[in-house]
N, C-alpha and C. Protein backbone atom coordinates (compact mmCIF):
# COMPACT_ATOMS: atom_id res chain seq x y z
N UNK A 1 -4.66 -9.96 10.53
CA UNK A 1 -5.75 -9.16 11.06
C UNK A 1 -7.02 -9.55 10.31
N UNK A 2 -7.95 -9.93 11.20
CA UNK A 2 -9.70 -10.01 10.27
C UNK A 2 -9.96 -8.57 10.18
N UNK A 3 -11.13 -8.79 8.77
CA UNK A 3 -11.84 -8.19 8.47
C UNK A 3 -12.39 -7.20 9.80
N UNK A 4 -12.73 -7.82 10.76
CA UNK A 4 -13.43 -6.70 11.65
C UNK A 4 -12.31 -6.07 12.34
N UNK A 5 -11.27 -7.02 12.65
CA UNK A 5 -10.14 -5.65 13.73
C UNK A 5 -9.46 -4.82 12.35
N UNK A 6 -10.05 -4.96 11.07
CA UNK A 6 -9.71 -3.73 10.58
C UNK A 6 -10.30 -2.98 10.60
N UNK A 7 -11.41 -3.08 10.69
CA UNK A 7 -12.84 -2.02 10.89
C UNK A 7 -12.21 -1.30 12.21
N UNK A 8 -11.69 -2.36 12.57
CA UNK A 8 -11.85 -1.27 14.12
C UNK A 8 -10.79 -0.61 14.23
N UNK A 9 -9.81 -1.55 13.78
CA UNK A 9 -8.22 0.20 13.49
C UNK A 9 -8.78 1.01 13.15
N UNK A 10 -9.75 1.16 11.58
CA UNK A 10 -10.43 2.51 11.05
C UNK A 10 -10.64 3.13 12.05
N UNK A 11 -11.45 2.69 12.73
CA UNK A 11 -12.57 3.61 13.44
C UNK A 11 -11.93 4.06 15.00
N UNK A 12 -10.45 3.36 14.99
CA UNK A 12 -9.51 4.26 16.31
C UNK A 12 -9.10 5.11 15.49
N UNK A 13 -8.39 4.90 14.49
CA UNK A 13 -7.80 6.17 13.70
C UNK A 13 -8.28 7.21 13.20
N UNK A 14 -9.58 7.16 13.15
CA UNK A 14 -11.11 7.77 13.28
C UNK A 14 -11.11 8.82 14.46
N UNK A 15 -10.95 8.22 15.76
CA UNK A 15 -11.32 8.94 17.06
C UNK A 15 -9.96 9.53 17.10
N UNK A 16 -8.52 8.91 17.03
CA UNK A 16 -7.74 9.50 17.07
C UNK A 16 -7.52 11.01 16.72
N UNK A 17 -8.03 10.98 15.34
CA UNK A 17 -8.23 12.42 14.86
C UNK A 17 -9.11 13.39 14.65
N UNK A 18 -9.75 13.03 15.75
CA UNK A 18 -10.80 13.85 16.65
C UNK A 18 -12.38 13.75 16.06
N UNK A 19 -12.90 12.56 15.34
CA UNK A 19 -13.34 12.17 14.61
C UNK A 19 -14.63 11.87 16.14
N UNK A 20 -15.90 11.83 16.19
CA UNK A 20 -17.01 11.46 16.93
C UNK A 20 -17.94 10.60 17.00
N UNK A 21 -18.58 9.94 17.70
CA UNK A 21 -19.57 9.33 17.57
C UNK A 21 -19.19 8.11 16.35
N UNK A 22 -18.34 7.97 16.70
CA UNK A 22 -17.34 6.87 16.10
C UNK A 22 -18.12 5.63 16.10
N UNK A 23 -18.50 4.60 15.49
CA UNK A 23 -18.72 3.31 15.76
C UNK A 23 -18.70 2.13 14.77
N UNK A 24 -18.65 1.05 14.49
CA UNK A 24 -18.17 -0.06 13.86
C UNK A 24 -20.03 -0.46 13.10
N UNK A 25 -20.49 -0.71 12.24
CA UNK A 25 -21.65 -1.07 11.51
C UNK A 25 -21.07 -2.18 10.99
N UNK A 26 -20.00 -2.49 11.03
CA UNK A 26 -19.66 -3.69 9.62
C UNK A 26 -20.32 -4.78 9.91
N UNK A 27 -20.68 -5.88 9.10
CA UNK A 27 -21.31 -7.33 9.16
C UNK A 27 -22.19 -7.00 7.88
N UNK A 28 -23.31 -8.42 7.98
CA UNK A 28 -23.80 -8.85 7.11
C UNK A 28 -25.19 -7.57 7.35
N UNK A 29 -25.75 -7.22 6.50
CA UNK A 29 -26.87 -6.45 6.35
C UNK A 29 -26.09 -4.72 7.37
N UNK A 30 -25.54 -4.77 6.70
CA UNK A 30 -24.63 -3.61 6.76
C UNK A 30 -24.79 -2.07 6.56
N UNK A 31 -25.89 -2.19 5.11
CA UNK A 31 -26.11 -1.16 4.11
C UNK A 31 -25.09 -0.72 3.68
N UNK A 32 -24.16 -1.32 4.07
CA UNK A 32 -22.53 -0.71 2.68
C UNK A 32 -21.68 0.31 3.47
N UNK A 33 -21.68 0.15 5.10
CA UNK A 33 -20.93 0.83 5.86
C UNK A 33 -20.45 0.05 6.71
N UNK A 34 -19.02 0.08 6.65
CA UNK A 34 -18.53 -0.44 8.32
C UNK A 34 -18.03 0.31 9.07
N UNK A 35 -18.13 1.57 9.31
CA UNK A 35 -17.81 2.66 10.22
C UNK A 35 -18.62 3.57 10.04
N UNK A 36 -19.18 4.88 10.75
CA UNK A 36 -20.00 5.50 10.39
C UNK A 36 -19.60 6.57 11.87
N UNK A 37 -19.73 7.74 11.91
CA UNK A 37 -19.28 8.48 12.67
C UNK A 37 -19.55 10.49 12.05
N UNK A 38 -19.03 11.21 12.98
CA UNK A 38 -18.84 12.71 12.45
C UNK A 38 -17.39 12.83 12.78
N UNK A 39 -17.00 13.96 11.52
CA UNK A 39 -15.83 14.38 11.62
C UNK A 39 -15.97 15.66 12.70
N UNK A 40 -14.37 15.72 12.72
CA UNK A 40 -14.24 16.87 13.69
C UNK A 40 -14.93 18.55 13.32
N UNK A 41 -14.98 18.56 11.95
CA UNK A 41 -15.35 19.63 11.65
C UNK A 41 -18.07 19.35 11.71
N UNK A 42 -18.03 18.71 12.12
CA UNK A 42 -19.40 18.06 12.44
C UNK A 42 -19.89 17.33 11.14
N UNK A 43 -19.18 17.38 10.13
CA UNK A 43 -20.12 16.60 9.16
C UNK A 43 -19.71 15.32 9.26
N UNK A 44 -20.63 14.51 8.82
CA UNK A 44 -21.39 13.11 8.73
C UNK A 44 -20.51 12.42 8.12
N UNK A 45 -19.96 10.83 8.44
CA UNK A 45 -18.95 10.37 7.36
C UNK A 45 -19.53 8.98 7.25
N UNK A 46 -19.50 8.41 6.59
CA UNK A 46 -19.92 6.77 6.17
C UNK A 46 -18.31 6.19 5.62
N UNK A 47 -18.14 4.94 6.38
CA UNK A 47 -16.68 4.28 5.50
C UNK A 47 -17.07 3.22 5.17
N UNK A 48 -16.57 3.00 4.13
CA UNK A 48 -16.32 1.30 4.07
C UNK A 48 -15.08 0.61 3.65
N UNK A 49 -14.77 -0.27 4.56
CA UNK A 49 -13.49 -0.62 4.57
C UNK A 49 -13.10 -2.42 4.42
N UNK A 50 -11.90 -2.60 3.02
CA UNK A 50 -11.41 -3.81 2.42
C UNK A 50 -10.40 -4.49 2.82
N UNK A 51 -9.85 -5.36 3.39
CA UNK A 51 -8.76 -5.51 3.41
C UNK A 51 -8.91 -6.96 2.79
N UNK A 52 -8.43 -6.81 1.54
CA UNK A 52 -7.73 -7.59 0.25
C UNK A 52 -6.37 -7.81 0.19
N UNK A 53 -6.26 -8.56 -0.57
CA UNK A 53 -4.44 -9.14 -0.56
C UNK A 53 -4.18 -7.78 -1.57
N UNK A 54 -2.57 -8.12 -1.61
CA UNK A 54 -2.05 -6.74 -2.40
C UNK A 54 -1.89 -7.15 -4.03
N UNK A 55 -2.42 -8.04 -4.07
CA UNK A 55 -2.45 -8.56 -5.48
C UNK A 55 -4.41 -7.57 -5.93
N UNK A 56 -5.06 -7.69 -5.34
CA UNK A 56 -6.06 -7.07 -5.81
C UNK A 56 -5.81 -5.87 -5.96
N UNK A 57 -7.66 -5.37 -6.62
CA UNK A 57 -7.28 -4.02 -7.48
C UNK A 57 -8.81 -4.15 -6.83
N UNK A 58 -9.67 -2.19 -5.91
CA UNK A 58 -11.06 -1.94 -5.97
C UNK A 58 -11.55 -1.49 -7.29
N UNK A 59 -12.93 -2.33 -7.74
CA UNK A 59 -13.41 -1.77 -8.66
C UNK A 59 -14.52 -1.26 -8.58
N UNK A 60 -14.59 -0.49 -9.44
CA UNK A 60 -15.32 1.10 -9.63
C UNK A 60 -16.88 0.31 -8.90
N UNK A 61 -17.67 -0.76 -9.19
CA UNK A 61 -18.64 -1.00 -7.99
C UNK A 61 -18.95 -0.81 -6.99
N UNK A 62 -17.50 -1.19 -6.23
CA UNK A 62 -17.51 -1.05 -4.84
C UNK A 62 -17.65 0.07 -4.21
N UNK A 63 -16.81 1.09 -4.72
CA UNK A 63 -17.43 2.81 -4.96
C UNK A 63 -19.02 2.70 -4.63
N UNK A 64 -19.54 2.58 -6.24
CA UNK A 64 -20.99 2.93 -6.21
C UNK A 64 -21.66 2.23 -4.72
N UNK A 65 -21.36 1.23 -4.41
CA UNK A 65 -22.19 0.70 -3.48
C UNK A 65 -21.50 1.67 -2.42
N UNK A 66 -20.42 2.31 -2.37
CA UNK A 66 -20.29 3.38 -1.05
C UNK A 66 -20.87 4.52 -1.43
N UNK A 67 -21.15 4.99 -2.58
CA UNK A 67 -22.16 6.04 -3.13
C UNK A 67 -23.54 6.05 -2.65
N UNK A 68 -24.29 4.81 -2.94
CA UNK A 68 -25.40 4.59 -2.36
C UNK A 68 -25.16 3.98 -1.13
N UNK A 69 -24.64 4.03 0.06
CA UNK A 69 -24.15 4.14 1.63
C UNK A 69 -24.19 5.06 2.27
N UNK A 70 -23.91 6.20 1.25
CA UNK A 70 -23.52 8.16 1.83
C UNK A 70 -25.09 8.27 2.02
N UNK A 71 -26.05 8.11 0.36
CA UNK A 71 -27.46 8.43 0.42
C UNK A 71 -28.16 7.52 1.58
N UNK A 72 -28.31 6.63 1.58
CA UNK A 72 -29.00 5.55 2.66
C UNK A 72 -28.61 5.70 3.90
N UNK A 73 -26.92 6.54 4.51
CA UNK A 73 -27.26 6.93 5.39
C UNK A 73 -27.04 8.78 5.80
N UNK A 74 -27.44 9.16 4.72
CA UNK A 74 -27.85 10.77 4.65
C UNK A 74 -26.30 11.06 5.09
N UNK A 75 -25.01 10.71 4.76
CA UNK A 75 -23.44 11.10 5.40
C UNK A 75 -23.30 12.38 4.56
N UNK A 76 -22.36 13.30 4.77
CA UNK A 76 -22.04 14.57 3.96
C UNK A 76 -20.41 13.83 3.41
N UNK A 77 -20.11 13.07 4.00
CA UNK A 77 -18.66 12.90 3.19
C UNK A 77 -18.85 10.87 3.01
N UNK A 78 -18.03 10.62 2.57
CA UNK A 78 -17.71 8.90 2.10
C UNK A 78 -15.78 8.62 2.16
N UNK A 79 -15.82 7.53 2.78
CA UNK A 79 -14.63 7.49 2.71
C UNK A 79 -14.07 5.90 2.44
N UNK A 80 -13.49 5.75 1.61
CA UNK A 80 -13.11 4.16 1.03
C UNK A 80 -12.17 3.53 1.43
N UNK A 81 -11.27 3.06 2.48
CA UNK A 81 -10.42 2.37 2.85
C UNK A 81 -9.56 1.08 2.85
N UNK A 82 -8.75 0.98 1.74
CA UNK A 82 -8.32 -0.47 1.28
C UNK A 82 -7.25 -0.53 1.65
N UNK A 83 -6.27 -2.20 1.98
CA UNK A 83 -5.16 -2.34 2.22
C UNK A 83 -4.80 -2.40 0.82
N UNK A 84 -5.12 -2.18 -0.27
CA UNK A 84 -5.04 -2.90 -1.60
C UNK A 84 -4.66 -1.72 -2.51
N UNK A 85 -4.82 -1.31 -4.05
CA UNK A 85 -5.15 -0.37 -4.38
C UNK A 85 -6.08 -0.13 -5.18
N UNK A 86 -6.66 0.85 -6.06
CA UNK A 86 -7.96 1.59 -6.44
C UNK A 86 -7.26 1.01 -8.09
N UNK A 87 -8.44 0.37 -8.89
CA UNK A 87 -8.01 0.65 -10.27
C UNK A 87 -8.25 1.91 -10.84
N UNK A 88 -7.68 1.77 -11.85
CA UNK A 88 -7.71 3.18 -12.56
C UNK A 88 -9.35 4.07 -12.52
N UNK A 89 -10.29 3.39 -12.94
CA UNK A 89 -11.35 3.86 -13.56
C UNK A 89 -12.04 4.32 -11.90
N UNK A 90 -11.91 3.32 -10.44
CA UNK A 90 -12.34 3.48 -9.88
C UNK A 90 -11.73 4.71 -9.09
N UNK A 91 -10.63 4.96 -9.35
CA UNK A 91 -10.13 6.13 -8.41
C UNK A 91 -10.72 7.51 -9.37
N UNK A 92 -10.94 7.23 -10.60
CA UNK A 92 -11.37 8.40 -11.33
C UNK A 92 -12.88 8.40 -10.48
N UNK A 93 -13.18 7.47 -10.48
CA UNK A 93 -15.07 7.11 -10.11
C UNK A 93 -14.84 8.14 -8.59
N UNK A 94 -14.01 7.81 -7.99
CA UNK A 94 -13.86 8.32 -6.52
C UNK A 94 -13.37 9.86 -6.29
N UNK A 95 -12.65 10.34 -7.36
CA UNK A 95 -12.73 11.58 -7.57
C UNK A 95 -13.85 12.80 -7.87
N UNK A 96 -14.54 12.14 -8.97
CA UNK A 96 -15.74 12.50 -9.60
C UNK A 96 -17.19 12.50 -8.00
N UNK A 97 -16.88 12.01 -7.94
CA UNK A 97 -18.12 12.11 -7.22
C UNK A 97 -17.64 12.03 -5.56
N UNK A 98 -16.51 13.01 -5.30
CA UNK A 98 -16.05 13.27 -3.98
C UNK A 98 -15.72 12.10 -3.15
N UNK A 99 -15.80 10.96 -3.00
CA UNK A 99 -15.46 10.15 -2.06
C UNK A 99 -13.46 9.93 -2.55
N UNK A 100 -13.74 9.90 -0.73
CA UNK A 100 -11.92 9.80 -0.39
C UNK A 100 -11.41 8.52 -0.27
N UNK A 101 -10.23 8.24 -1.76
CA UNK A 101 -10.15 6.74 -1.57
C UNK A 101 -8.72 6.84 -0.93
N UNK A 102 -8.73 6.25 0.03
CA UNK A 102 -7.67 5.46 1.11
C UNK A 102 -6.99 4.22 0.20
N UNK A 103 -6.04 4.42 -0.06
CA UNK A 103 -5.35 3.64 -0.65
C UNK A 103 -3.92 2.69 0.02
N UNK A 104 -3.34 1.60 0.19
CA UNK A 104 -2.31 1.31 0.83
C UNK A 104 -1.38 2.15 1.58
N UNK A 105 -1.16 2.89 0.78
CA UNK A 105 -0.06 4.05 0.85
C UNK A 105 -0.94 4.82 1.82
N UNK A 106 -1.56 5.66 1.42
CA UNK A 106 -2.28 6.48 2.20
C UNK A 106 -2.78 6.14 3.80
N UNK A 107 -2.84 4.78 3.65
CA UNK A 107 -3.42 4.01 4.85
C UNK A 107 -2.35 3.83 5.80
N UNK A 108 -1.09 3.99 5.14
CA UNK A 108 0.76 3.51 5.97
C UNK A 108 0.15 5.54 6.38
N UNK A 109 0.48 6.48 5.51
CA UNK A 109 0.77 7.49 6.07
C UNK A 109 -0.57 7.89 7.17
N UNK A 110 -1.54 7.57 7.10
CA UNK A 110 -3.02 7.89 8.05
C UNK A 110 -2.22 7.07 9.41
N UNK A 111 -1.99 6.05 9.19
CA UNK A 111 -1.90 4.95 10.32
C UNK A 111 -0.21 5.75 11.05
N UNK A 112 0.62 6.28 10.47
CA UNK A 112 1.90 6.98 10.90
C UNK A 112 1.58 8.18 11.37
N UNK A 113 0.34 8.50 11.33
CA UNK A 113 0.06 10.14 12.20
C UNK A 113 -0.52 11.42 11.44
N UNK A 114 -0.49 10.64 9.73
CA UNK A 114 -1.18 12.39 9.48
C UNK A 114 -2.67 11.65 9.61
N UNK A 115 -3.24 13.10 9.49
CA UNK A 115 -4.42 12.68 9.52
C UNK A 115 -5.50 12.40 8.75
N UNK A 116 -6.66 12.32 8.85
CA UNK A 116 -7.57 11.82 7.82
C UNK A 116 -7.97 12.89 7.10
N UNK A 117 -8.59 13.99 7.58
CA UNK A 117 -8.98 15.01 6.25
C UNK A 117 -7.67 15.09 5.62
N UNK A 118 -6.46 15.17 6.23
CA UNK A 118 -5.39 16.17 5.39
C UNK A 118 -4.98 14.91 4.09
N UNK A 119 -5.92 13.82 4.15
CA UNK A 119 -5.28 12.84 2.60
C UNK A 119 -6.20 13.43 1.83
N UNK A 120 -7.28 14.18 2.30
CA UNK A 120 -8.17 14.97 1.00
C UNK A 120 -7.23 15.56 -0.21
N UNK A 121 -6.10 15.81 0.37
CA UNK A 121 -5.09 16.99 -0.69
C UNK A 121 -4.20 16.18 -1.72
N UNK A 122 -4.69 14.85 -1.43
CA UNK A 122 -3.82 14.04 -2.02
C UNK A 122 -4.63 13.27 -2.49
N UNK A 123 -6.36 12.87 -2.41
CA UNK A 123 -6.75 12.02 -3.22
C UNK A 123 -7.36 12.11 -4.29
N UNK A 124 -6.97 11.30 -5.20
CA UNK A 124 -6.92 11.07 -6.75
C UNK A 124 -5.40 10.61 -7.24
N UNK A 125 -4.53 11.17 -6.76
CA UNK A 125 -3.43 12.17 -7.28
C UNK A 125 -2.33 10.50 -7.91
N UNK A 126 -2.71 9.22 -7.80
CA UNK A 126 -2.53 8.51 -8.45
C UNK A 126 -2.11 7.59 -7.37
N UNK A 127 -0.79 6.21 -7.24
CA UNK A 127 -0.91 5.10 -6.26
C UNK A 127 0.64 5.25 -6.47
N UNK A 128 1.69 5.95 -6.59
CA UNK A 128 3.01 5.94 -6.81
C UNK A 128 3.81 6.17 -8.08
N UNK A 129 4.80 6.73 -7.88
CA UNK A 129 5.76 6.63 -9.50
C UNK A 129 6.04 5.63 -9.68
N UNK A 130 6.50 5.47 -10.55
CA UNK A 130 6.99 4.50 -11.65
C UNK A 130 7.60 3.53 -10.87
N UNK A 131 8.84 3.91 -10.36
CA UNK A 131 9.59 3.16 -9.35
C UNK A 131 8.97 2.08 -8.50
N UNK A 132 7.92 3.03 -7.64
CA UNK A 132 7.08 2.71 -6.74
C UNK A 132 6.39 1.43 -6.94
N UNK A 133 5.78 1.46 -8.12
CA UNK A 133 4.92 0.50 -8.70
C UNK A 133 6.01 -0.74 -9.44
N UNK A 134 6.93 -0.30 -9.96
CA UNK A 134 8.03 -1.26 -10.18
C UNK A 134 8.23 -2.47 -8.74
N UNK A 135 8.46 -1.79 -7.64
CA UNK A 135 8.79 -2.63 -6.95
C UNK A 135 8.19 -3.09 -5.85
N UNK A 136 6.42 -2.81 -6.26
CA UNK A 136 5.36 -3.20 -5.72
C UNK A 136 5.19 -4.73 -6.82
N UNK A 137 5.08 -4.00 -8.10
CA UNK A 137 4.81 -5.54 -8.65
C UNK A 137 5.93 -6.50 -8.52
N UNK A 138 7.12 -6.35 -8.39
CA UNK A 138 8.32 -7.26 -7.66
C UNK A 138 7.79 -7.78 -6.14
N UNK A 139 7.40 -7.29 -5.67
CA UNK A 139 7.12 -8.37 -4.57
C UNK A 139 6.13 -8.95 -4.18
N UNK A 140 4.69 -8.27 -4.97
CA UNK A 140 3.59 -8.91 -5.21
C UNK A 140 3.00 -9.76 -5.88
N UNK A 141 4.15 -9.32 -7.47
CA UNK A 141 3.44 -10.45 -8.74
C UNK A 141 2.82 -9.58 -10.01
N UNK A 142 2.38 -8.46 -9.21
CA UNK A 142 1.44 -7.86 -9.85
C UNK A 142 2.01 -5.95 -10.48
């Protein structure tokens, strides 16, 4: 899958869950959004969305540049979407200052039917147990 038909899964899985005014921004001169839309409840959402190999890790930058994305485009929520996962410092970064990081995992359960606000209850809350991560770095490397 490119970069843009992931943008655009986002942004069905977006409308799917009753999500509005849905539409794709991604490319070059972007301002640091590739989806941009209202949630069902009417507030404003800005995404930006990675799809990296599973050997990478988002760092806490990439955040800030979705930080300054929310302000530049006046959004009430931010939402970070990687096939990859969040390093440590950046998922703290993403906690702290409200943006919802979409993480691999999170992205299997969004994409299986729950929905997008309801990973609010779950983000921060770390990228798997022990196990989990055991036999992520077994088939990744990492």
């Amino acid at each position: 899958m490119s970069g843009t038909e992931f943008e655009e899964l986002v942004a069905a899985l977006c409308r799917r869950d009753g999500c509005t005014a849905v539409r794709r921004v991604g490319g070059s001169h972007d301002n640091g959004a590739d989806v941009v839309g209202r949630l069902p409840d009417g507030r404003t959402m800005v995404v930006q969305c990675k799809r990296y190999a599973p050997t990478s890790a988002i760092a806490s930058r990439e955040l800030r540049d979705l930080l300054g994305a929310k302000v530049h485009f006046q959004a009430d929520v931010a939402v970070f979407v990687t096939t990859t996962r969040f390093s440590g410092p950046s998922e703290k970064f993403a906690v702290e200052h409200g943006i919802l990081a979409v993480h691999r995992d999170h992205l299997g359960l969004w994409n299986n039917g729950a929905s997008l606000l309801s990973l609010g209850s779950v983000n921060g809350r770390g990228q798997g147990d022990a196990r989990h991560r055991a036999r992520w770095k077994q088939a990744y490397g990492r």
